[in-house]
N, C-alpha and C. Protein backbone atom coordinates (compact mmCIF):
# COMPACT_ATOMS: atom_id res chain seq x y z
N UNK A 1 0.84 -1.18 0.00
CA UNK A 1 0.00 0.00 0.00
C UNK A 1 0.89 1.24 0.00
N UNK A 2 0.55 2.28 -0.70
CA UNK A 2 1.70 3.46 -0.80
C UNK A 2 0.51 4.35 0.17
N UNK A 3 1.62 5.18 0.81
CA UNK A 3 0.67 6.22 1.24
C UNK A 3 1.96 7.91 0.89
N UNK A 4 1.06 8.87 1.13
CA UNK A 4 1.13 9.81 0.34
C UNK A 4 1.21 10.83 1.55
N UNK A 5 1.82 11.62 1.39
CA UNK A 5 2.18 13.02 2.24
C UNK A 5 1.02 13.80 2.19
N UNK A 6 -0.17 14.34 2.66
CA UNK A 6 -0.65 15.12 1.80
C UNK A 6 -0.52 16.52 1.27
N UNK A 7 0.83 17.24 2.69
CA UNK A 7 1.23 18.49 1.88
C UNK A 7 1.97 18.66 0.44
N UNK A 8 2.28 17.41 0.16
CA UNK A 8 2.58 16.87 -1.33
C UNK A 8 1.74 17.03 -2.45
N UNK A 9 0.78 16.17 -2.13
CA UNK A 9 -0.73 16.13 -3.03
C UNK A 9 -0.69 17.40 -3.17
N UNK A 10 -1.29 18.07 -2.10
CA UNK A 10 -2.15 19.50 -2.30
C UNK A 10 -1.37 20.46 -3.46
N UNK A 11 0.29 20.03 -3.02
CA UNK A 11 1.20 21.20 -3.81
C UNK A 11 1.01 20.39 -5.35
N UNK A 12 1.12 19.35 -5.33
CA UNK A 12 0.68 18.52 -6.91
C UNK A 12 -0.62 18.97 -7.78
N UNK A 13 -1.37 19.08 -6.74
CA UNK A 13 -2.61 19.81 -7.29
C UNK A 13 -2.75 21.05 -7.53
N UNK A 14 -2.19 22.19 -6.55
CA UNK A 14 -2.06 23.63 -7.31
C UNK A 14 -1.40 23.52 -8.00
N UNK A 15 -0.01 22.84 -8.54
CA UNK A 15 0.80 23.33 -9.15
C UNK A 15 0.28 22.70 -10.97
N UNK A 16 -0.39 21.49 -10.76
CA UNK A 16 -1.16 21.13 -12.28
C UNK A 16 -2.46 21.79 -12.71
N UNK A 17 -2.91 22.73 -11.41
CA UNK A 17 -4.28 23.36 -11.74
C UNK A 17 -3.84 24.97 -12.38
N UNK A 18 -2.94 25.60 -11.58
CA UNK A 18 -1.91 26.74 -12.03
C UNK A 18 -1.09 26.42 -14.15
N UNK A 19 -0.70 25.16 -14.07
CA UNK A 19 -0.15 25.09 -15.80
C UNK A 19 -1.36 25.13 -16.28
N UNK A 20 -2.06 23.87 -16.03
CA UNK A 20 -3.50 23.90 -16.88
C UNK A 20 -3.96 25.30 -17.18
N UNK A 21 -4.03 26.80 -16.11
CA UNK A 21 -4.90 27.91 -16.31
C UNK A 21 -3.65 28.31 -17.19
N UNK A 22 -2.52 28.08 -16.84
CA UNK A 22 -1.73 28.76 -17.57
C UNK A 22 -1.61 28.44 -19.22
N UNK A 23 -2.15 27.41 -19.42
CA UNK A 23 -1.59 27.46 -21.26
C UNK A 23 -2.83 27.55 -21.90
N UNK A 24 -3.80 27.64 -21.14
CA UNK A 24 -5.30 28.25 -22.02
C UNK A 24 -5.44 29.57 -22.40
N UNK A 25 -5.07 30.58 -22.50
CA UNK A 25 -4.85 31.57 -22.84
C UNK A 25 -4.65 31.92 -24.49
N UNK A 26 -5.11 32.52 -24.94
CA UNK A 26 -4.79 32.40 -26.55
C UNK A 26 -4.91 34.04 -26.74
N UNK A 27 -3.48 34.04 -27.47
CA UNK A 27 -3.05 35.42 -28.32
C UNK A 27 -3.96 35.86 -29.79
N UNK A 28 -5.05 36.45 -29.73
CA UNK A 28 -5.75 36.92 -30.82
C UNK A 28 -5.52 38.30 -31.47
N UNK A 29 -5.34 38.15 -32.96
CA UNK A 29 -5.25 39.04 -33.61
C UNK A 29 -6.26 39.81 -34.41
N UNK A 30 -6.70 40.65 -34.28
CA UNK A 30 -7.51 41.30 -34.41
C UNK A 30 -8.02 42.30 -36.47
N UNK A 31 -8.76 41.75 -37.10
CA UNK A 31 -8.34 42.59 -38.64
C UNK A 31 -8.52 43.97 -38.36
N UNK A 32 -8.13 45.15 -38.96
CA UNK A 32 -7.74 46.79 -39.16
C UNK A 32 -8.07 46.82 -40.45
N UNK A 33 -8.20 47.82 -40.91
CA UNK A 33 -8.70 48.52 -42.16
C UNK A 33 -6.62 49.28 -42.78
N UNK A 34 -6.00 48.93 -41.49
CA UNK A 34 -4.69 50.10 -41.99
C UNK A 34 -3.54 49.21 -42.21
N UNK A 35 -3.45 48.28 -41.86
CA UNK A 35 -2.42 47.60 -42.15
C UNK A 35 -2.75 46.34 -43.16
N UNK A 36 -1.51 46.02 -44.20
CA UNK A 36 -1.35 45.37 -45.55
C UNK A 36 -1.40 43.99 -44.79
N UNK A 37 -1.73 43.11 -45.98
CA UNK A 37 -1.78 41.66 -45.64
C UNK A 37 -0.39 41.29 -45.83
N UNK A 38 0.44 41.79 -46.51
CA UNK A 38 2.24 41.77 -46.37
C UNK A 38 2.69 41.89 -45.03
N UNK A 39 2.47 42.81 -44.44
CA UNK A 39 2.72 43.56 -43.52
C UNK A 39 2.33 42.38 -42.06
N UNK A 40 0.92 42.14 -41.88
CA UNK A 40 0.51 41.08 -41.08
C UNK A 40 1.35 39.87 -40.86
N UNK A 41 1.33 39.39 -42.11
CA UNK A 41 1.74 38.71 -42.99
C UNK A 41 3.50 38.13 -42.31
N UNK A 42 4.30 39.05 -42.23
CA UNK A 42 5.58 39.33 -41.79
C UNK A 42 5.63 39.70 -40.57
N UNK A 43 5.06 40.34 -40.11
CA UNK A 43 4.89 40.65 -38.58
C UNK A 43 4.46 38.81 -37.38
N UNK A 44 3.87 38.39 -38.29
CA UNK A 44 3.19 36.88 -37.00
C UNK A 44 4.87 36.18 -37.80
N UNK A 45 5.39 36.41 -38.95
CA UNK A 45 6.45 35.43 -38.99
C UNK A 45 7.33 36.17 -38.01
N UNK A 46 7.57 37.33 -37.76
CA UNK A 46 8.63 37.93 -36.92
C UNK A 46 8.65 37.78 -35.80
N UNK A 47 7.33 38.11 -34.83
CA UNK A 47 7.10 38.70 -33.61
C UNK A 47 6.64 36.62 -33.50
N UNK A 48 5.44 36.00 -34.01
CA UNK A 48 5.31 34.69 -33.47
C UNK A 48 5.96 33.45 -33.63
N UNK A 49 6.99 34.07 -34.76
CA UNK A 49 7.88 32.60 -35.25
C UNK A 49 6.83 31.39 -36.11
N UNK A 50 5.92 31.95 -36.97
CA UNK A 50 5.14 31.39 -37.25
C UNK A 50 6.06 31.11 -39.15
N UNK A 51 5.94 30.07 -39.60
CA UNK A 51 6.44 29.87 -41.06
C UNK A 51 5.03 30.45 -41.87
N UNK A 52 5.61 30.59 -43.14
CA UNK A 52 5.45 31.37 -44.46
C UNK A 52 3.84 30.74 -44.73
N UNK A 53 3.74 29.85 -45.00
CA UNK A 53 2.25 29.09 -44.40
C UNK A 53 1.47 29.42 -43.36
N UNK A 54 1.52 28.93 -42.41
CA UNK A 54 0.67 29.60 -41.00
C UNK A 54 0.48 31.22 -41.21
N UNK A 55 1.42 31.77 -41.09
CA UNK A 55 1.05 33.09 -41.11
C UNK A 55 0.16 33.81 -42.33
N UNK A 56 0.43 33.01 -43.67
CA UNK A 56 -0.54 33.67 -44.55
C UNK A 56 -1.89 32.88 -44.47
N UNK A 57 -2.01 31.58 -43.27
CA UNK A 57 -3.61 31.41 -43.00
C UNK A 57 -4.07 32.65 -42.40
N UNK A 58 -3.35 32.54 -41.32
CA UNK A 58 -3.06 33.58 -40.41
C UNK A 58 -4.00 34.69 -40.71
N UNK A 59 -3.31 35.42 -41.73
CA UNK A 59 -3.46 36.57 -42.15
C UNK A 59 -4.89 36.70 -42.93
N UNK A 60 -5.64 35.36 -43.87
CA UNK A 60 -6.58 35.30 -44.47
C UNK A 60 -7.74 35.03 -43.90
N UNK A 61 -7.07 34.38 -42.20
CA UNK A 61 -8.65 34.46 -41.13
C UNK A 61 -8.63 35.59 -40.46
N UNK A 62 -7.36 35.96 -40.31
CA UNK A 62 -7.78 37.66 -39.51
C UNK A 62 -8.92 38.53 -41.15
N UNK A 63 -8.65 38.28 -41.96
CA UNK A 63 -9.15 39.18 -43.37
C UNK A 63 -10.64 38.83 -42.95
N UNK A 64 -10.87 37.51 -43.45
CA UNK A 64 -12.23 37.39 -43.66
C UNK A 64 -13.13 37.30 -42.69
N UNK A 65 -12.60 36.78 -41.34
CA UNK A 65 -13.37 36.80 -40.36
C UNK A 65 -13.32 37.64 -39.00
N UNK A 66 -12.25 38.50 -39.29
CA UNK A 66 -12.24 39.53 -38.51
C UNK A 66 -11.47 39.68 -37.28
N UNK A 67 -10.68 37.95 -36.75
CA UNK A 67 -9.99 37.55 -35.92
C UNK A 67 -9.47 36.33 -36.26
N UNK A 68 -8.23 36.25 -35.54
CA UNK A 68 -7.66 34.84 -35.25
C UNK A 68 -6.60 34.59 -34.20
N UNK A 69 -7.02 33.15 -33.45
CA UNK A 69 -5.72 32.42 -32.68
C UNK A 69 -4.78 32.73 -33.41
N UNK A 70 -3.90 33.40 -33.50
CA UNK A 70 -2.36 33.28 -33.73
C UNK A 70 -1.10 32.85 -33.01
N UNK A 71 -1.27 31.92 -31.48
CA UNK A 71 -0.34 31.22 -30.46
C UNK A 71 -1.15 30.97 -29.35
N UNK A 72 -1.02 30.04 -28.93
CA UNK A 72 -1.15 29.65 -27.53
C UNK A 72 -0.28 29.04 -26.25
N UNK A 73 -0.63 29.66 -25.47
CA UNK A 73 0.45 29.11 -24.22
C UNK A 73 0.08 30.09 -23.08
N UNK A 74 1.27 30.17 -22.23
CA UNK A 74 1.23 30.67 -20.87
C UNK A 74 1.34 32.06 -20.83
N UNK A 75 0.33 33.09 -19.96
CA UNK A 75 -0.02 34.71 -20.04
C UNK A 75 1.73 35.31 -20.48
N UNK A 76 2.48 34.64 -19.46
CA UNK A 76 3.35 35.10 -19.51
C UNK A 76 4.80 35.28 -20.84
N UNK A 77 4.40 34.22 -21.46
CA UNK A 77 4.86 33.85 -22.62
C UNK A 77 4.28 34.87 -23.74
N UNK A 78 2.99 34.86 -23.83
CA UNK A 78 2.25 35.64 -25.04
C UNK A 78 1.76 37.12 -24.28
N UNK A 79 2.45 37.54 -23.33
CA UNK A 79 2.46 39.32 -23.34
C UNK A 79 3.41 39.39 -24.04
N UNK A 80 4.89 39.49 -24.01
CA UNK A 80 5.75 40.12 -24.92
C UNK A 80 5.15 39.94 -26.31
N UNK A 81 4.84 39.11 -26.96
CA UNK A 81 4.46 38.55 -28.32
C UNK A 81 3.22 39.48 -28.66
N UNK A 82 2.06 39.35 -27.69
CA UNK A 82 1.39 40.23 -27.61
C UNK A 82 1.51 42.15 -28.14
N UNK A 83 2.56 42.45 -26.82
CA UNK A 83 2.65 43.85 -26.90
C UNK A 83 3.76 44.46 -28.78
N UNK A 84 4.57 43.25 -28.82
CA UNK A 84 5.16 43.51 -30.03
C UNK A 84 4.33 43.53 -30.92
N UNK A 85 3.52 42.99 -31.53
CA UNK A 85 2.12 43.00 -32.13
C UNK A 85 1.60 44.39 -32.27
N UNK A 86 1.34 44.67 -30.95
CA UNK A 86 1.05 46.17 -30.55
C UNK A 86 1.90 47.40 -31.49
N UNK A 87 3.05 47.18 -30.73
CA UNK A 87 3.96 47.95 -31.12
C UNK A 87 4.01 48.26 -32.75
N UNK A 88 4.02 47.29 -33.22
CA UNK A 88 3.90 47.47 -34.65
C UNK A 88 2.18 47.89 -35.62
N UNK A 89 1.47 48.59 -34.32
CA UNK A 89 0.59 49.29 -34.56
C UNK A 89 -0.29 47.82 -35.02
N UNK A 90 -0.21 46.53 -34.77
CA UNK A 90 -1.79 45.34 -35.11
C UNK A 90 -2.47 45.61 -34.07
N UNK A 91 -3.84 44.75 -33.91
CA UNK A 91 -5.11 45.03 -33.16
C UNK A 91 -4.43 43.61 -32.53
N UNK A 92 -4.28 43.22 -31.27
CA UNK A 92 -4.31 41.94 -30.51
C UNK A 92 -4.58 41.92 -28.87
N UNK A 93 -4.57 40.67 -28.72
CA UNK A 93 -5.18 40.78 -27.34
C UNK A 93 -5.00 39.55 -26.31
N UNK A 94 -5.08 39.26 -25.26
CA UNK A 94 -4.75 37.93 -24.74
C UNK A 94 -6.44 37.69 -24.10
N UNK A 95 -6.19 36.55 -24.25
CA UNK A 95 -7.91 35.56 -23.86
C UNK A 95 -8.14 34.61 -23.20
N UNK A 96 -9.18 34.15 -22.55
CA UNK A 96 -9.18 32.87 -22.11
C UNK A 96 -9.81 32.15 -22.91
């Protein structure tokens, strides 16, 4: 029979309930009327490390539907990614 610490457990359990909240989060990009589909386009390959593919889906669901997942992971991971986005004047945002 194993038995178990339970100040162990408990820390096992915040600490898998804490990743779990942490990688649900999704970086959305938002379509603009001012910026080029080049431009988008090169920016998710720059700022998300996304290849030449992905990013021109990328770029054709932000067009037609007005948004898109462009990364997912932990808050902390997709603010910088986020605010660079920003910076380069796109519409984005972090989500649950």
């Amino acid at each position: 029979m194993m038995t178990f610490n339970l100040p162990e457990i408990l820390e096992l359990e915040i600490t898998e309930t804490v990743t779990k909240e942490e990688a649900t989060k999704a970086l959305i990009l938002y379509n603009d009327d001012v910026n080029t589909f080049d431009f988008v386009s090169e920016s998710l390959i720059k700022v998300c490390k996304h290849d030449a593919l992905q990013a021109e889906q990328c770029t054709y669901l932000v067009h037609y539907t007005g948004k898109c997942v462009v990364k997912n992971g932990a808050f902390k991971v997709l603010k910088p990614l986020c605010e660079a986005l920003l910076d380069r004047g796109l519409s984005a945002k972090i989500e649950d």
